[in-house]
C-alpha atoms as a PDB file:
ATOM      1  CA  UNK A   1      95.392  81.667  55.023  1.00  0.00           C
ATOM      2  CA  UNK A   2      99.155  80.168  54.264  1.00  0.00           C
ATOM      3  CA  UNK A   3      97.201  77.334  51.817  1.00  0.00           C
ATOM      4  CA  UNK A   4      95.309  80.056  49.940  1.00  0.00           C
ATOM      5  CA  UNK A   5      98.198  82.465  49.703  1.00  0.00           C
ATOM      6  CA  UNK A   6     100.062  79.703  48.446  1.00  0.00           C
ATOM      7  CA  UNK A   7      97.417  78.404  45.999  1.00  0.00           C
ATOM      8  CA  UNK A   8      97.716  82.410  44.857  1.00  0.00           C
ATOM      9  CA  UNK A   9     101.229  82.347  44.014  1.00  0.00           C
ATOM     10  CA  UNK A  10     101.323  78.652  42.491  1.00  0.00           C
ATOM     11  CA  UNK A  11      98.694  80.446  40.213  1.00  0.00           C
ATOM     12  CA  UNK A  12     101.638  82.891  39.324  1.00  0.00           C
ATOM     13  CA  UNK A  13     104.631  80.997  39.081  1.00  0.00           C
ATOM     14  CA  UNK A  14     103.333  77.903  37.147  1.00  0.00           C
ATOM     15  CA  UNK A  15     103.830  79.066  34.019  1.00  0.00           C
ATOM     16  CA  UNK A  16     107.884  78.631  35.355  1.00  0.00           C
ATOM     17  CA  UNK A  17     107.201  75.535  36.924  1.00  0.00           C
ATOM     18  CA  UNK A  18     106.384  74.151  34.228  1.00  0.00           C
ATOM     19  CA  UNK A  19     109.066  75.418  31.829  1.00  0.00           C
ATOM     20  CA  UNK A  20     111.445  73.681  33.596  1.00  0.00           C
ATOM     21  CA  UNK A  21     109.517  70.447  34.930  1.00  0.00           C
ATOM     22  CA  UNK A  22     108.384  69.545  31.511  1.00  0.00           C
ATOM     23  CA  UNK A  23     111.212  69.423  29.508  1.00  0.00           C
ATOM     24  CA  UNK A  24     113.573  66.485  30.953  1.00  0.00           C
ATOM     25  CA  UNK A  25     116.584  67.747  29.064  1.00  0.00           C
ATOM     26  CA  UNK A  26     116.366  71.501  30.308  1.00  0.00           C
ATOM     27  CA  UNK A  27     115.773  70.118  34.405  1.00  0.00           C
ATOM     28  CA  UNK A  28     118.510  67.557  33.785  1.00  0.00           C
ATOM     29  CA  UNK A  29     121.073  70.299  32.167  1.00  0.00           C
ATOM     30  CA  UNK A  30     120.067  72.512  34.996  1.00  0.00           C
ATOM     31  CA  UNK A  31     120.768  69.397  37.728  1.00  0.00           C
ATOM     32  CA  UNK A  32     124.197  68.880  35.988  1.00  0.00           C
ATOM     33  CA  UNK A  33     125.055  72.636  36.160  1.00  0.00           C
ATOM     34  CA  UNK A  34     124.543  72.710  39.954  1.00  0.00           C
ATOM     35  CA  UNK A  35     127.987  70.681  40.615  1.00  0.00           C
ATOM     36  CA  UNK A  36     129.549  73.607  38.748  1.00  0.00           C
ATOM     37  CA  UNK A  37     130.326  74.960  35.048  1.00  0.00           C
ATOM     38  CA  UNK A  38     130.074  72.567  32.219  1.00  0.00           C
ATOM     39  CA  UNK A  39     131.379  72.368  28.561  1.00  0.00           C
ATOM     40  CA  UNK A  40     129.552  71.134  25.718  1.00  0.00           C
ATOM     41  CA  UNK A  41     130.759  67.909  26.106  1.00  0.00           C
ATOM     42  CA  UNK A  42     130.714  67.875  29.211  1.00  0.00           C
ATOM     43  CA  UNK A  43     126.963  68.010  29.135  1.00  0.00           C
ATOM     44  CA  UNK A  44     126.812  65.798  26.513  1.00  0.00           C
ATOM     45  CA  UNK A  45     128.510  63.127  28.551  1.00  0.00           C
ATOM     46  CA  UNK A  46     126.464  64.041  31.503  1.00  0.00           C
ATOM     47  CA  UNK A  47     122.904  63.425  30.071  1.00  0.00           C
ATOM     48  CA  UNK A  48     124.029  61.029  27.248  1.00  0.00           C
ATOM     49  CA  UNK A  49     121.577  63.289  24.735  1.00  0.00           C
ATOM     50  CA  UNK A  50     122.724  64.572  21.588  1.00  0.00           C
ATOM     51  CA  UNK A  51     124.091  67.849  20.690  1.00  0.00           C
ATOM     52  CA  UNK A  52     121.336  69.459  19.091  1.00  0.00           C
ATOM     53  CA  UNK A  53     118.740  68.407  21.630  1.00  0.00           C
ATOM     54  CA  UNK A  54     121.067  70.381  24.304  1.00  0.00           C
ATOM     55  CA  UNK A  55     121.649  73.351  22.141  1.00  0.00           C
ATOM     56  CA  UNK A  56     117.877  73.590  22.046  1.00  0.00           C
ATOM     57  CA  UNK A  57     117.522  73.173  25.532  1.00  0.00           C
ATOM     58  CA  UNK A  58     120.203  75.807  26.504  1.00  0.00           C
ATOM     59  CA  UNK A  59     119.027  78.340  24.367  1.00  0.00           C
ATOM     60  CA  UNK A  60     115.490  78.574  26.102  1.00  0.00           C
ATOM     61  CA  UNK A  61     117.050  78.183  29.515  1.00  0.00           C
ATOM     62  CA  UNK A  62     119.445  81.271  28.397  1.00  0.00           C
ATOM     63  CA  UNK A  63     116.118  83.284  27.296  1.00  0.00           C
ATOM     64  CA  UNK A  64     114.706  82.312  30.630  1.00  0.00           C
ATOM     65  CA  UNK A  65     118.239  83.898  32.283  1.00  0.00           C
ATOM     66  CA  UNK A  66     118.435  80.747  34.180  1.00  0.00           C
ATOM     67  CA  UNK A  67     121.996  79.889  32.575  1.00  0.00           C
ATOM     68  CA  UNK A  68     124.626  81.976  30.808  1.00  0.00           C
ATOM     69  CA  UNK A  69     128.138  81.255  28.639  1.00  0.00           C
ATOM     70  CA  UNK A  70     131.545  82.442  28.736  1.00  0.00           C
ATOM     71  CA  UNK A  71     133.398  81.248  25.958  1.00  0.00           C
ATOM     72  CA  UNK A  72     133.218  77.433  25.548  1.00  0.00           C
ATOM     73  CA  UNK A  73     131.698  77.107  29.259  1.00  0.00           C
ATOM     74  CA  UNK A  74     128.136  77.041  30.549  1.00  0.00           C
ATOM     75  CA  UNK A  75     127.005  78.628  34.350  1.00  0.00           C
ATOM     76  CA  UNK A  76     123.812  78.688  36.241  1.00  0.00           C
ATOM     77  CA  UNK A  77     122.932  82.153  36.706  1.00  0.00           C
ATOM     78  CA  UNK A  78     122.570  83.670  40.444  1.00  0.00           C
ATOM     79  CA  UNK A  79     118.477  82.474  39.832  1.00  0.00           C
ATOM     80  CA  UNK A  80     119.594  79.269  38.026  1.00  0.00           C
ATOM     81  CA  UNK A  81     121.773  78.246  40.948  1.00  0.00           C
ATOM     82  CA  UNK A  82     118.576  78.953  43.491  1.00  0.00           C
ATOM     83  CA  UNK A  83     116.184  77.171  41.173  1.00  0.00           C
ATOM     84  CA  UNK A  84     118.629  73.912  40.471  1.00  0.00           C
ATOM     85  CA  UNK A  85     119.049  73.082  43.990  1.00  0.00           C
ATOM     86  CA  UNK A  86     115.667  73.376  45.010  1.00  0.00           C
ATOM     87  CA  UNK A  87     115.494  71.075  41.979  1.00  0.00           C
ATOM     88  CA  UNK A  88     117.610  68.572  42.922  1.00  0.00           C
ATOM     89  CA  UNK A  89     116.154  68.717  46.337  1.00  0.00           C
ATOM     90  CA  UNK A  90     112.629  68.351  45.285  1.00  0.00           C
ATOM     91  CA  UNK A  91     114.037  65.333  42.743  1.00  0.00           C
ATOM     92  CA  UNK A  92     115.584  63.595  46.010  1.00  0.00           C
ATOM     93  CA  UNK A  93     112.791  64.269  48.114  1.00  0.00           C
ATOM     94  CA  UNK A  94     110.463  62.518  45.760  1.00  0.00           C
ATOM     95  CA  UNK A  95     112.862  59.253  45.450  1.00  0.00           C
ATOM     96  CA  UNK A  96     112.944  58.922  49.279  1.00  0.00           C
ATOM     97  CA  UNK A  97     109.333  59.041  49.680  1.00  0.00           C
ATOM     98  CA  UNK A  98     108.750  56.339  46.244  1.00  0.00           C
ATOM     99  CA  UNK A  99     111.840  54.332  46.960  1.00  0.00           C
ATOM    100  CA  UNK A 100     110.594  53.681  50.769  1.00  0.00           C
ATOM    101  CA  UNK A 101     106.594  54.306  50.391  1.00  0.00           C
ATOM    102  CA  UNK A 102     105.739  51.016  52.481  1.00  0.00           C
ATOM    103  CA  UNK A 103     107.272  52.969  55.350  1.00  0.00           C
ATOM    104  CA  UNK A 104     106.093  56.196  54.971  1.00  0.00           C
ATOM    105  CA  UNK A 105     102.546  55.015  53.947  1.00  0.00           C
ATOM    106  CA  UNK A 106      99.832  54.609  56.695  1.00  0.00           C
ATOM    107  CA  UNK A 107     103.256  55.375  59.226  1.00  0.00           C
ATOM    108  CA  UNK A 108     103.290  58.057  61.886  1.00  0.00           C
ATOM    109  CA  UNK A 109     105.384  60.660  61.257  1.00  0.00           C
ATOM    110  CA  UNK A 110     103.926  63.610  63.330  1.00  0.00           C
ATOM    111  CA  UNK A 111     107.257  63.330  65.738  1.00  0.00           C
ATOM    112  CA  UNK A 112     109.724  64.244  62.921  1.00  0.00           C
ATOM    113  CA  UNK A 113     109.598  68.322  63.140  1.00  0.00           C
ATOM    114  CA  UNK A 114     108.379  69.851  59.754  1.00  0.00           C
ATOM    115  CA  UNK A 115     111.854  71.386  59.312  1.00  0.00           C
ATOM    116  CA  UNK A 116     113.412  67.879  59.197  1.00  0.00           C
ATOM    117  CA  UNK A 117     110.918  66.930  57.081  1.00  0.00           C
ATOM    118  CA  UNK A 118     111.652  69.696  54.816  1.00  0.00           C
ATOM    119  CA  UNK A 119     115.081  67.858  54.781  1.00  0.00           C
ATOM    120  CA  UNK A 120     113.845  64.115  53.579  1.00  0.00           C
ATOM    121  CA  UNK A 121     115.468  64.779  50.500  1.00  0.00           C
ATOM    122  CA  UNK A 122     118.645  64.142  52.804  1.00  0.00           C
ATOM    123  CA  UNK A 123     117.662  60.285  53.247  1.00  0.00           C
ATOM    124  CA  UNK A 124     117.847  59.759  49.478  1.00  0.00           C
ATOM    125  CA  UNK A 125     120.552  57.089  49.594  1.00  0.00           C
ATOM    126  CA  UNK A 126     119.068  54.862  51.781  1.00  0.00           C
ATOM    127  CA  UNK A 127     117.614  51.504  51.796  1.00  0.00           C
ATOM    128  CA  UNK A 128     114.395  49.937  53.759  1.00  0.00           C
ATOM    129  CA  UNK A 129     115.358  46.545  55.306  1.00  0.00           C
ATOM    130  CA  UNK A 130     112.488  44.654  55.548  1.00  0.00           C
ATOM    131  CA  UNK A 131     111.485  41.310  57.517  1.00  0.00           C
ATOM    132  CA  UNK A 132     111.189  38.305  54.912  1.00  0.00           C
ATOM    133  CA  UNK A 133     109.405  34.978  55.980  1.00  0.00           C
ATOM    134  CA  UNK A 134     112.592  33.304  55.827  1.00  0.00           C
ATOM    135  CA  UNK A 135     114.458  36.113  57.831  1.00  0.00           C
ATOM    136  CA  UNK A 136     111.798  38.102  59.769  1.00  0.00           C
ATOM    137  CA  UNK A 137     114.280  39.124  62.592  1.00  0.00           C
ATOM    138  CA  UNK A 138     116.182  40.741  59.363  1.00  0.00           C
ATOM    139  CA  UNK A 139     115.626  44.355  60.648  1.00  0.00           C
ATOM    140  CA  UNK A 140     117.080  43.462  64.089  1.00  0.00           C
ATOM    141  CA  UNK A 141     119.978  41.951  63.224  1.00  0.00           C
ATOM    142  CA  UNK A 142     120.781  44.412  60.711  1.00  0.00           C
ATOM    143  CA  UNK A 143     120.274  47.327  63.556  1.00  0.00           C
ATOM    144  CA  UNK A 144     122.682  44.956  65.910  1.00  0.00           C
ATOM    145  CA  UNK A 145     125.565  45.025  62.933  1.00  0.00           C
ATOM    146  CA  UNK A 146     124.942  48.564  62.937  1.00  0.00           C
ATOM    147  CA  UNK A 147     125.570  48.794  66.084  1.00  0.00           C
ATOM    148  CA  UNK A 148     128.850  46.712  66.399  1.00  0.00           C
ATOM    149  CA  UNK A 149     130.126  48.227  63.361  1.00  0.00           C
ATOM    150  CA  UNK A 150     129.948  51.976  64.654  1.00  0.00           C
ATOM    151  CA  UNK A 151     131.982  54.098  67.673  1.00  0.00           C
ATOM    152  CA  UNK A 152     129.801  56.434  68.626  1.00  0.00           C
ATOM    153  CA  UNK A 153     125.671  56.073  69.084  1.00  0.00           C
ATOM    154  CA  UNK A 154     123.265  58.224  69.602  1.00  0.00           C
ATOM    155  CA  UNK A 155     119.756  56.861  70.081  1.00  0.00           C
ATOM    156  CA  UNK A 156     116.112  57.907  70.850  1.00  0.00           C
ATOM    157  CA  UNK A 157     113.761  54.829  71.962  1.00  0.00           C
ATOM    158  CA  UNK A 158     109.678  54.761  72.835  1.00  0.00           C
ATOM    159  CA  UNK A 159     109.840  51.002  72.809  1.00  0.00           C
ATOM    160  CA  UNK A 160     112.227  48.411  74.350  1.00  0.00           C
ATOM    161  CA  UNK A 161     113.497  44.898  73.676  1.00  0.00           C
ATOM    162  CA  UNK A 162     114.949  43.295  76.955  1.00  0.00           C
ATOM    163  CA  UNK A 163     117.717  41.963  75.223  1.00  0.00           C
ATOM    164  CA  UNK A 164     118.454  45.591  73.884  1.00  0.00           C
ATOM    165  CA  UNK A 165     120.361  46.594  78.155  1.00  0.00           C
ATOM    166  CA  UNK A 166     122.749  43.641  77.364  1.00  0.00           C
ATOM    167  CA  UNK A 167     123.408  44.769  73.926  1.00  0.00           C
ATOM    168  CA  UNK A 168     124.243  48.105  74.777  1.00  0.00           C
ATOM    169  CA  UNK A 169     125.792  47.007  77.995  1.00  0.00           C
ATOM    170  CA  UNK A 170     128.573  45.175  75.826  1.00  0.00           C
ATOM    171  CA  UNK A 171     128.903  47.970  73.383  1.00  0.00           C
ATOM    172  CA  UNK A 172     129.848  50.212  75.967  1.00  0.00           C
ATOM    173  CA  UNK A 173     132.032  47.543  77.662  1.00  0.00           C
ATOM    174  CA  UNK A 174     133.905  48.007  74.255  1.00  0.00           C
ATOM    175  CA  UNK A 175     134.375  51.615  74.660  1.00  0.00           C
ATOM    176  CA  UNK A 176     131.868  52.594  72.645  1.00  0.00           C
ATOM    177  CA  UNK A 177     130.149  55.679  73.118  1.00  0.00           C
ATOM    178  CA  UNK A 178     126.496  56.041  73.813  1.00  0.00           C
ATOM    179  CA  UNK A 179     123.484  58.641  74.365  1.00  0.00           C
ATOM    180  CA  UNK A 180     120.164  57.751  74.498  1.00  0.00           C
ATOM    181  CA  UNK A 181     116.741  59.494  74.991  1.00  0.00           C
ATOM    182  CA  UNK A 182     113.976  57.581  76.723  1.00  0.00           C
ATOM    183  CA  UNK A 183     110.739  58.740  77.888  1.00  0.00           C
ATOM    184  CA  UNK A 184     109.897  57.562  81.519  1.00  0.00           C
ATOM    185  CA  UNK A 185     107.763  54.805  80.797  1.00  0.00           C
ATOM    186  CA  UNK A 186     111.084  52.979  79.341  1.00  0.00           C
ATOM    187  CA  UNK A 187     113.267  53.958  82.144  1.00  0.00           C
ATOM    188  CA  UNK A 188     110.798  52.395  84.598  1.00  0.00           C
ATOM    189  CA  UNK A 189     110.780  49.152  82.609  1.00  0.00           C
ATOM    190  CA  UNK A 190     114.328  49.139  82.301  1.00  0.00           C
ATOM    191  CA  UNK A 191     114.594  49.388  86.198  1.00  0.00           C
ATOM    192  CA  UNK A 192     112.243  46.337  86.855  1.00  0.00           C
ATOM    193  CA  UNK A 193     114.286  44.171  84.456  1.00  0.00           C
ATOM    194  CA  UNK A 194     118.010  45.233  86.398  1.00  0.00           C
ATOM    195  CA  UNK A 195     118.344  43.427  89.405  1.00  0.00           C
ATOM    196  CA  UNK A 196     120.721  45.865  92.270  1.00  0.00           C
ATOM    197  CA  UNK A 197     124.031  45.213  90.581  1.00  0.00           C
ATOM    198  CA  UNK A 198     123.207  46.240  87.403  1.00  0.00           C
ATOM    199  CA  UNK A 199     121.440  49.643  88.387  1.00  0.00           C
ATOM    200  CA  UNK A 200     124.895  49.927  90.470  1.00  0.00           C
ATOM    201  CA  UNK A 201     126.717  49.287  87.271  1.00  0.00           C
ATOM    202  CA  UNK A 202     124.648  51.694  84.845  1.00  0.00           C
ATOM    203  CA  UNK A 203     125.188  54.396  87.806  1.00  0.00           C
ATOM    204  CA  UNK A 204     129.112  53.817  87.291  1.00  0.00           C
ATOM    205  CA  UNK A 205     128.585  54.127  83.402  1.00  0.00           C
ATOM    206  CA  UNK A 206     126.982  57.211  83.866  1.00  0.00           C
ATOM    207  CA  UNK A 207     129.382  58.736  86.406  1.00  0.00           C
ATOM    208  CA  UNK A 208     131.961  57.846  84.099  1.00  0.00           C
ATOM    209  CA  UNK A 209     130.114  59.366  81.009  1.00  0.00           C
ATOM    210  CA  UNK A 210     130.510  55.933  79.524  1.00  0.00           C
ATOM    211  CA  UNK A 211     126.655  56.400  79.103  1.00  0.00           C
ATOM    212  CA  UNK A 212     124.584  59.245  78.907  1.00  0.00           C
ATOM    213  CA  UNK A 213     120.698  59.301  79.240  1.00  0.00           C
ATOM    214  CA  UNK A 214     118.290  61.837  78.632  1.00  0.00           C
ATOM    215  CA  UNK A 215     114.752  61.479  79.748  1.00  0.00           C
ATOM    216  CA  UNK A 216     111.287  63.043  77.541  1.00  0.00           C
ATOM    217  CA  UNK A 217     107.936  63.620  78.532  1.00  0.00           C
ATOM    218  CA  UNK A 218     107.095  63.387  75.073  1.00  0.00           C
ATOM    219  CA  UNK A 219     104.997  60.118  73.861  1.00  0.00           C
ATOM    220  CA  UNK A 220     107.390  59.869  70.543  1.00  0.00           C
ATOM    221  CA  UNK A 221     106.342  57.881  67.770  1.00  0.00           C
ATOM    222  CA  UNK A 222     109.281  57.686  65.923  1.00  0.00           C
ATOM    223  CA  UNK A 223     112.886  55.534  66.874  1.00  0.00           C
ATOM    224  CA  UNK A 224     115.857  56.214  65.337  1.00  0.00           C
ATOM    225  CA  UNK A 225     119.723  55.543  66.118  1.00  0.00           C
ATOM    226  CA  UNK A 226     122.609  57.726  64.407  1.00  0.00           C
ATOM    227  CA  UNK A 227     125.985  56.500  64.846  1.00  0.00           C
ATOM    228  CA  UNK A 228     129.482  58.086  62.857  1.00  0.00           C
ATOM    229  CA  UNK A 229     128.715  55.018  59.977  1.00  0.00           C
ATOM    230  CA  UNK A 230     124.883  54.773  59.828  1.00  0.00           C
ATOM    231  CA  UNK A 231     121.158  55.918  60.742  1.00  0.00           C
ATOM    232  CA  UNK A 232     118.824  53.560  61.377  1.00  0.00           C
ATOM    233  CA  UNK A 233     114.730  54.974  61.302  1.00  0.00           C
ATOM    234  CA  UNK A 234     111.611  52.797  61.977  1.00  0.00           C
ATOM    235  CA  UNK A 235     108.634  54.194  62.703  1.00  0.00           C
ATOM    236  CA  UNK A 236     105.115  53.349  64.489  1.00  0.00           C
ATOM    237  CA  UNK A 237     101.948  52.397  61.878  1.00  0.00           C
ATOM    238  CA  UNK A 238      99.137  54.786  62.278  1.00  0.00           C
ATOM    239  CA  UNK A 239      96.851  52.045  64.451  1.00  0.00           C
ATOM    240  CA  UNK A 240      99.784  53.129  67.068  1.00  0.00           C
ATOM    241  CA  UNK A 241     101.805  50.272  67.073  1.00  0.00           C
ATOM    242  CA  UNK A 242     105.374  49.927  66.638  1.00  0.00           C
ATOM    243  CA  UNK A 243     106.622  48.295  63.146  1.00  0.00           C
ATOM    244  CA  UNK A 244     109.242  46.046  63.895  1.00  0.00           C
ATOM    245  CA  UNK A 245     109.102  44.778  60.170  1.00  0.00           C
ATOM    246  CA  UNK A 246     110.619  48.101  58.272  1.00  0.00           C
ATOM    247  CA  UNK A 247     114.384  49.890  59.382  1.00  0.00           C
ATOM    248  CA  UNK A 248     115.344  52.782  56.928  1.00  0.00           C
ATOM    249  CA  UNK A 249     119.221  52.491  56.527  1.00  0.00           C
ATOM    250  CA  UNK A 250     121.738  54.451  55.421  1.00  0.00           C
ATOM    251  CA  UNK A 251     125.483  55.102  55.345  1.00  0.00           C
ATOM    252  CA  UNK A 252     125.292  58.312  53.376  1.00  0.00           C
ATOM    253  CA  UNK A 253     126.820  61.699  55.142  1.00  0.00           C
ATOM    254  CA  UNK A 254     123.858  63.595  54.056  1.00  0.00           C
ATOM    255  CA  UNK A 255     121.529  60.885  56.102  1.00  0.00           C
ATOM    256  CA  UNK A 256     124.130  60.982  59.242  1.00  0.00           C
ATOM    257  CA  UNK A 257     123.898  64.574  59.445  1.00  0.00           C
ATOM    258  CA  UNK A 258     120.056  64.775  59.411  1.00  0.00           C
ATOM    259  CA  UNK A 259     119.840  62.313  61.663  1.00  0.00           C
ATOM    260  CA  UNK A 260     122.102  64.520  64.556  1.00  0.00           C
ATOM    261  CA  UNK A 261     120.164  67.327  64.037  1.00  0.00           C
ATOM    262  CA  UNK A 262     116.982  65.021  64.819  1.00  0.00           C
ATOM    263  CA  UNK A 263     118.483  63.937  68.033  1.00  0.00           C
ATOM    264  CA  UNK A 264     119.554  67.281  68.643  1.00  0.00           C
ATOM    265  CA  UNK A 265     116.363  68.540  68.374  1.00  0.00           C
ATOM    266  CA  UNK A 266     114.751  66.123  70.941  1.00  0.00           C
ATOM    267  CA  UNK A 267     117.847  66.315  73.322  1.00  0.00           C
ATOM    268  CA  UNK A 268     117.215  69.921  73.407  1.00  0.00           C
ATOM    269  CA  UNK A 269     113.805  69.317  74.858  1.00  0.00           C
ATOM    270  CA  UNK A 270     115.241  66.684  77.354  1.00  0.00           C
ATOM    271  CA  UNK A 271     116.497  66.446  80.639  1.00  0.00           C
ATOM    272  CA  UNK A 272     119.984  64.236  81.596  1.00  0.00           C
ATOM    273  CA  UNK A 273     118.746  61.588  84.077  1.00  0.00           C
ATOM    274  CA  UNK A 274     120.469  61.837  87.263  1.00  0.00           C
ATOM    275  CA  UNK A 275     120.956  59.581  89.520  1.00  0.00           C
END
């Protein structure tokens, strides 16, 4: 019913859609309005298109009451604002999914809630590390930078890499600070590769808050770590297995902050181990 009520209204508003879609200078003079009013050179040097083609432009996007003028300066109107950053959302949302297709194509990504991934857009500035046949532990050792570069971490793992409890074991030795969700599965595994003075020492990290672990019944299909510098994202191919070959990286505050709100999300629906 949603689809064909939606199918009903693109019917209605695609006339608009299109007005401002098709005409590169109008959607770019709208995208350069969002970050506030403009002159006529300011435009000019924003777009790098000549004066008359912008004139043009701004007179059908006036007739359209999608932007206005006060003496010498230009404004989005209250529906131009709306309109421009769903624009520039859409715009970023489409150069996440092109700029990183190998990892979103035939990937899993049923475990990212559809209000995150209403959000993409926020990954825009990000890069996919990929394994090279020269360098095919080049996602790995990217993630462990990552981690050594950054204070705080904040992780959620399906799979495990024994070498990943001494890794974090040092990081937290150097007073950094880290959370981690782990379904059950993981926890077990990690118990069978600690011998007795380890689990005593991860009991004393925990006591301490050093370390803080959250337990999921939830089979997730999707790892990610978000630290105060970077998120890291790799996710598991369709045939269900994990793809060690592809990390989605990025420094950008827009990317950090999505990525908290996904961990929050899933530490919301966990429980803090105990022991």
């Amino acid at each position: 019913m949603i689809s064909k009520n939606l199918i009903k209204i693109y019917d209605e508003v695609k006339d608009d859609l299109k007005f401002i879609s098709s005409s590169g200078v109008r959607a770019k003079i709208i995208i350069s309005l969002t970050s506030g009013t403009k002159e006529l050179k300011d435009l000019k040097e924003d777009l790098s298109i000549d004066t008359s083609n912008i004139l043009h432009a701004i007179r059908a996007l006036e007739k359209q009451d999608l932007i206005f003028k006060q003496e010498d300066n230009y404004f989005l109107s209250s529906t131009g604002i709306i309109l421009g950053f769903k624009l520039v959302d859409m715009i970023k949302t489409i150069s996440v999914v092109q700029k990183n297709k190998k990892l979103w194509l035939n990937h899993e990504i049923s475990d990212i809630p559809q209000h995150m991934i209403l959000r993409i857009g926020e990954l825009y500035d990000s890069n996919l590390v990929e394994s090279e046949l020269i360098d095919i532990f080049k996602p790995r050792k990217n993630f462990s930078q990552i981690l050594a570069d950054s204070k705080t971490i904040k992780g959620i793992s399906p799979i495990l890499y024994q070498d990943y409890i001494d890794e974090f074991k040092l990081l937290i030795k150097n007073d950094k600070e880290v959370e981690l969700i782990l379904t059950p599965n993981i926890i077990k595994e990690i118990m069978n590769f600690m011998d007795p003075a380890s689990i005593m020492e991860l009991r004393e990290l925990i006591s301490q808050e050093k370390l803080k672990i959250w337990t999921t019944d939830h089979n997730i299909k999707v790892a990610f770590t978000v630290t105060d510098k970077f998120i890291s994202l790799a996710l598991f191919s369709t045939n269900g297995e994990y793809d060690t070959t592809k990390d989605l990286v990025s420094e950008h505050p827009d990317a950090i902050t999505w990525g908290n709100n996904l961990f929050e999300f899933y530490r919301e629906k966990s429980n803090i181990l105990k022991f």
